[in-house]
Protein backbone atom coordinates (compact mmCIF):
# COMPACT_ATOMS: atom_id res chain seq x y z
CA UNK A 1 3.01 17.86 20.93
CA UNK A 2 1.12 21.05 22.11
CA UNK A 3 0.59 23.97 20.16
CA UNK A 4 3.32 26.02 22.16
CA UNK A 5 5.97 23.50 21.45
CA UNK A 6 4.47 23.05 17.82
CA UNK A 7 4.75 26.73 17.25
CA UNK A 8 8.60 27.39 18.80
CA UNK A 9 9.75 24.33 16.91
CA UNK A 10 8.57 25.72 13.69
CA UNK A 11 9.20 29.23 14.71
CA UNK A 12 13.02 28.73 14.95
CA UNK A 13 12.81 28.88 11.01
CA UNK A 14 9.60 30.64 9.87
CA UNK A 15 7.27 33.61 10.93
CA UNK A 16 4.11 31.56 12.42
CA UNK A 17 0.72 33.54 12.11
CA UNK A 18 -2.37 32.18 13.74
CA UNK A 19 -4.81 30.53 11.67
CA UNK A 20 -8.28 29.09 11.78
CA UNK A 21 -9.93 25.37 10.88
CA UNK A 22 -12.76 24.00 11.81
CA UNK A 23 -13.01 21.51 14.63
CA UNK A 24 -9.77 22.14 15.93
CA UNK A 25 -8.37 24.21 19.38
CA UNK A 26 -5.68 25.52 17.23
CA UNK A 27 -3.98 25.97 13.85
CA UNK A 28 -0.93 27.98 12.29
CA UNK A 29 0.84 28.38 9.28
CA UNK A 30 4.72 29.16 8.63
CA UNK A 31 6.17 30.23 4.95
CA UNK A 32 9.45 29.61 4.38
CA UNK A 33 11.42 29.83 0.93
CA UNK A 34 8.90 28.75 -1.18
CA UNK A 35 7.06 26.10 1.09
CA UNK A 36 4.10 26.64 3.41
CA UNK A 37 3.02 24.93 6.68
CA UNK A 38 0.06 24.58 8.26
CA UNK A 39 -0.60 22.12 11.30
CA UNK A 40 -3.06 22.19 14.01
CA UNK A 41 -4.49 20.24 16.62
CA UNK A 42 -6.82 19.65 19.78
CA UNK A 43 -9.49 18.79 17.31
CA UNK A 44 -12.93 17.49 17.78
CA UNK A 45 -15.20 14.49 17.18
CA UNK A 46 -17.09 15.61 14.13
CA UNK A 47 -20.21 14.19 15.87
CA UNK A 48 -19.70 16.45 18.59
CA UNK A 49 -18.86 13.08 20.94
CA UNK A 50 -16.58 14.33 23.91
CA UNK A 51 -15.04 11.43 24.67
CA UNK A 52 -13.22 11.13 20.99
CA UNK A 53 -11.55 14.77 21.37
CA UNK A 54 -8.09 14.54 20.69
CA UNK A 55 -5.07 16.52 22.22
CA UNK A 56 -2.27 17.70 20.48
CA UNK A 57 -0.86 17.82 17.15
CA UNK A 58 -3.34 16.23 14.66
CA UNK A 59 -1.66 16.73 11.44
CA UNK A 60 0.41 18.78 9.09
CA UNK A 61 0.17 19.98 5.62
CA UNK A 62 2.87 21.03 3.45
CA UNK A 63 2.96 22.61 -0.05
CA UNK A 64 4.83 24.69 -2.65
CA UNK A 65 3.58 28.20 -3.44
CA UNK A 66 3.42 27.17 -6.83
CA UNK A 67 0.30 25.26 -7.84
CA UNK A 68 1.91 23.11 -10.33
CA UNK A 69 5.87 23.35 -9.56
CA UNK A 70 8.02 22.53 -12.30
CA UNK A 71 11.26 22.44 -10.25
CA UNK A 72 13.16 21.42 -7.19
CA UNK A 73 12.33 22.83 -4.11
CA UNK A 74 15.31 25.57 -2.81
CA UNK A 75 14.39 23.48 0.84
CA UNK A 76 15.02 20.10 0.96
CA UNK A 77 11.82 18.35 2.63
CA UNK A 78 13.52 14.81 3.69
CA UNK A 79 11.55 11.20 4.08
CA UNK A 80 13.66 8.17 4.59
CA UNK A 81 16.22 9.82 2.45
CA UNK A 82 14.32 11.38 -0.26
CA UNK A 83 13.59 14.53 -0.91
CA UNK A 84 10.22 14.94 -1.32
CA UNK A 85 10.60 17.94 -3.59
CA UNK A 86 13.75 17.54 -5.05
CA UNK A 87 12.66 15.63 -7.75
CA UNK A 88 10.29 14.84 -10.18
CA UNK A 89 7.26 12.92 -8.43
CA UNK A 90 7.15 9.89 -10.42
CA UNK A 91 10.62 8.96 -9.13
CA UNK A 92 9.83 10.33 -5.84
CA UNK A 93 6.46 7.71 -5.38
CA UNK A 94 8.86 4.94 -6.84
CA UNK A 95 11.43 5.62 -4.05
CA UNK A 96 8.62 5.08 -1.52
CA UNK A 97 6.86 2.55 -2.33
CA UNK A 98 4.55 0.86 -1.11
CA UNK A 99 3.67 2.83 1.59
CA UNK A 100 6.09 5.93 2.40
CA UNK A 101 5.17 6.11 6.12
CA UNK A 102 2.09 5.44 8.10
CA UNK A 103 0.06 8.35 8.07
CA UNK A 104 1.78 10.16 5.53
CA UNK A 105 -0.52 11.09 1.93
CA UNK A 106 1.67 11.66 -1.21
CA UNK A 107 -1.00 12.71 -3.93
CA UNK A 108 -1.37 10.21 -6.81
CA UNK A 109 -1.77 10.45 -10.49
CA UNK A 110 1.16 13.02 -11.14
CA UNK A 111 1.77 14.07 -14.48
CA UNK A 112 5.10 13.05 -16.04
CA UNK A 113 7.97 15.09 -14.95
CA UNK A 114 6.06 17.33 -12.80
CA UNK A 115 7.18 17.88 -8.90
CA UNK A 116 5.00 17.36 -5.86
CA UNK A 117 2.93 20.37 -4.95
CA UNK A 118 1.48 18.82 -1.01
CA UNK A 119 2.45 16.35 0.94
CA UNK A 120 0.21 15.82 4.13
CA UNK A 121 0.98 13.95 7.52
CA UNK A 122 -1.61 13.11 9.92
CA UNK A 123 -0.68 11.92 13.52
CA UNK A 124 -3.90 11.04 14.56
């Protein structure tokens, strides 16, 4: 996916602004009830080899305002039929395992009855 169709998907539900990261032809974030986005792409080798640039969409991040949220998420954020926010993050990990999708990071070690804060995907 390019960055124009990344940003009109994303747009038809959020306010995209332009950001910047390192090693990449492009980046945005989109806020939207509680939940940011960022995803970029066109990024680099970080050894400056050419021939190991890749195009398109590279990855997205997604998080709760909140550092530590103690609650559902008023957006559901849906992987193979679990919301990823929706509920506390032990039984959210336990509902995924093993693996919950290639290239998809679910951070580990969460305290007892607390909620997911990020969950990243990364295409390349």
């Amino acid at each position: 996916m390019s960055e124009q169709e990344s940003q009109w998907a994303v747009s038809t539900l959020a306010d995209v602004r332009e950001t910047w990261i390192c090693q990449t032809g492009w980046a945005f974030t989109a806020r939207f009830e509680g939940l940011e986005l960022l995803a970029y792409g066109d990024t680099t080798d970080r050894l400056g080899r050419t021939d190991r640039d890749r195009h398109g969409l590279a990855a997205v991040h997604l998080h709760r305002y909140e550092a530590r949220p103690t609650g559902p998420s008023v957006v559901p954020v849906v992987l193979h039929d679990v919301d990823l926010f929706g509920y506390p993050a032990a039984e959210v990990l336990a509902a995924l395992e093993p693996d919950p999708h290639i290239g998809v990071r679910l951070p580990p070690g969460q305290a007892p009855g607390s909620y997911l804060a990020e969950v990243r995907l990364s295409i390349t």
